[in-house]
Protein backbone atom coordinates (compact mmCIF):
# COMPACT_ATOMS: atom_id res chain seq x y z
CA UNK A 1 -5.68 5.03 7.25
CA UNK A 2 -3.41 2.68 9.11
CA UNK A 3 0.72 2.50 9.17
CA UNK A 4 1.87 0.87 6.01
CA UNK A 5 2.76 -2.57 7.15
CA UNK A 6 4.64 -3.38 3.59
CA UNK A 7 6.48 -1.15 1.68
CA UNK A 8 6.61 -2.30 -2.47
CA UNK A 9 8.99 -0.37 -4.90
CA UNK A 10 7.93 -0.11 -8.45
CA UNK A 11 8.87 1.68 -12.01
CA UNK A 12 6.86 4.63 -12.26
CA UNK A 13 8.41 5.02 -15.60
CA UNK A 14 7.12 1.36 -16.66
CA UNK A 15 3.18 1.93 -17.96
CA UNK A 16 2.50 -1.78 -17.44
CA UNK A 17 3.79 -1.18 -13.59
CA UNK A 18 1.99 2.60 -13.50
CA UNK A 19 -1.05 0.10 -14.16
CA UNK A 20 -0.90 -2.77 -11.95
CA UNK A 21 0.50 -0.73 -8.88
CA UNK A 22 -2.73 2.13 -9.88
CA UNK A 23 -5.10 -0.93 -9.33
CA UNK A 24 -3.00 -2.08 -6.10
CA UNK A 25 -4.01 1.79 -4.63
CA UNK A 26 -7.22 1.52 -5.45
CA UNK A 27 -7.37 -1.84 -3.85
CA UNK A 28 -5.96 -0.70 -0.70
CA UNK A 29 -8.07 1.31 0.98
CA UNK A 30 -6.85 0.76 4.32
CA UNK A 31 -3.16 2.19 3.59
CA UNK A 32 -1.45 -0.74 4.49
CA UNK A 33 0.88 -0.34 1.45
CA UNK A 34 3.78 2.42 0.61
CA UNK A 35 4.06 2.53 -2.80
CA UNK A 36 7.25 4.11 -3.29
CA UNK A 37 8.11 5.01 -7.28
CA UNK A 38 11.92 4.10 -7.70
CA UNK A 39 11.87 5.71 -11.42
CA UNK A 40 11.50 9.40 -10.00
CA UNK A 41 15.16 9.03 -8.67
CA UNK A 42 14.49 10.38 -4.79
CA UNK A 43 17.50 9.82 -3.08
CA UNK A 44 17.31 7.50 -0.05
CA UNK A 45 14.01 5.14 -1.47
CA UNK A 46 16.49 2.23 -3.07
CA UNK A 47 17.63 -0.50 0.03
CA UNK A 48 19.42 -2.33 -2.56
CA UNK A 49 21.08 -1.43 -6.05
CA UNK A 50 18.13 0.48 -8.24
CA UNK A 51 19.15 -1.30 -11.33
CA UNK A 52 17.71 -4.44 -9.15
CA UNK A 53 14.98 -3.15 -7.97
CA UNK A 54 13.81 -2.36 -11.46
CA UNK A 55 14.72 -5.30 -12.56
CA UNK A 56 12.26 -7.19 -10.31
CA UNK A 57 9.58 -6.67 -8.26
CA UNK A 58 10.51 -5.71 -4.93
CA UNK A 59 9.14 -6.18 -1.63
CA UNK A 60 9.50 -6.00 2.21
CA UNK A 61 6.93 -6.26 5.23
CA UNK A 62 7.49 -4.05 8.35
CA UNK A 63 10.62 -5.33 9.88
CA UNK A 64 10.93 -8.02 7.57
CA UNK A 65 13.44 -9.15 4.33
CA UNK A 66 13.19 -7.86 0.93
CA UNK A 67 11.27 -10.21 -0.82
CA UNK A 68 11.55 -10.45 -4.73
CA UNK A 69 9.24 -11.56 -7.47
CA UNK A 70 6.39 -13.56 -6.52
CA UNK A 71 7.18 -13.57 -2.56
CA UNK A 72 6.78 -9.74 -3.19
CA UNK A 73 3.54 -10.45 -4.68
CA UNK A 74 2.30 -12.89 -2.23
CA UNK A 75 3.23 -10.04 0.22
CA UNK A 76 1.08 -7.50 -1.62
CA UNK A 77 -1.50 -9.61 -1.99
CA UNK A 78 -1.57 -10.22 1.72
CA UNK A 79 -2.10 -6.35 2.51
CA UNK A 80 -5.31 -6.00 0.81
CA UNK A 81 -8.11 -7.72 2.08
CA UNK A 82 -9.66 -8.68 -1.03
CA UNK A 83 -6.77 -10.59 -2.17
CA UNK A 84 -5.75 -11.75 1.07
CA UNK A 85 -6.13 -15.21 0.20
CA UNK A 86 -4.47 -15.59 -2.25
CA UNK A 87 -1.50 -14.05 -0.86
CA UNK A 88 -2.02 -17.06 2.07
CA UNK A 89 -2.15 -20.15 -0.39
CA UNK A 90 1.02 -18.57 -2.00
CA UNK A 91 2.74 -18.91 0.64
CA UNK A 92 2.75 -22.86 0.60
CA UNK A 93 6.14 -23.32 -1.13
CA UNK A 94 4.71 -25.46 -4.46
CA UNK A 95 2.58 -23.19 -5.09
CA UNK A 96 4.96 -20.12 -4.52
CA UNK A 97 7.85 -21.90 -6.92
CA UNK A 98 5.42 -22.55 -9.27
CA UNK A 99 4.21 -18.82 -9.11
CA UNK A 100 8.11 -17.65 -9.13
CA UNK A 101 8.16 -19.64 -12.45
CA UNK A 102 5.33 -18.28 -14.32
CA UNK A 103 7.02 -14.36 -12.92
CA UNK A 104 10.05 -15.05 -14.64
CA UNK A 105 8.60 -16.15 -17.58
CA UNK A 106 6.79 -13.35 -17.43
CA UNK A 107 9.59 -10.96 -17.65
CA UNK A 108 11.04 -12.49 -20.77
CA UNK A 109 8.01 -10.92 -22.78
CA UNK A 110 7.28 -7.66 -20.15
CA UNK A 111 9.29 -5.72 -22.67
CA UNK A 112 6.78 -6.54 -25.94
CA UNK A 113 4.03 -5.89 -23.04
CA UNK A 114 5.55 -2.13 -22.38
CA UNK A 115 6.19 -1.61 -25.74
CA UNK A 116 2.57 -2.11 -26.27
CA UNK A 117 1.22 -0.01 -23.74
CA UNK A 118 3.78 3.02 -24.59
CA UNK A 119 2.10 2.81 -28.26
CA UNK A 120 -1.59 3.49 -26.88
């Protein structure tokens, strides 16, 4: 395993999130991501306000800004080979605001989504 070169904070408490970040791990099999859970409450994991990070999906590569929504994605997607990229072609700024667009769209309906998956 390698140093994490991007660190992404997620709801552990979220079961859509538990999902999506579970496939992420098994995706990255070189450790190149630290998945840090920002439901569990440890002290000292939240750069920024908590009640943002949950909010949105959160971000940064080693030494760099905390990127939000689909910049954080692009990110992730850049760490892991497979999806590599993808994470490149979002980073051509169309493509990236149209991404961004479709995220928060996304997040008006990620409640009925969470909803769902608490009920199965």
């Amino acid at each position: 395993m390698s140093t994490p070169q991007l660190t992404v904070w997620f709801d552990g408490a979220c079961p859509l999130c538990r999902r999506e970040i579970g496939l992420m791990r098994r995706l990255d099999r070189r450790g190149a991501i630290d998945f840090v859970d920002i439901a569990s409450g440890a002290e000292g994991v939240c750069p920024i306000d908590r009640q943002e990070l949950l909010r949105r999906f959160h971000a940064q590569e080693r030494d760099g800004p905390i990127l939000v929504g689909a910049a954080a994605f692009a990110a992730m997607w850049r760490a892991i080979p497979i999806l590599r990229p993808l994470g490149i072609l979002a980073r051509w700024p169309p493509l990236l605001g149209l991404l961004d667009v479709a995220y928060r769209g996304f997040l008006k309906v990620r409640p009925s989504f969470q909803r769902l998956l608490r009920e199965t």
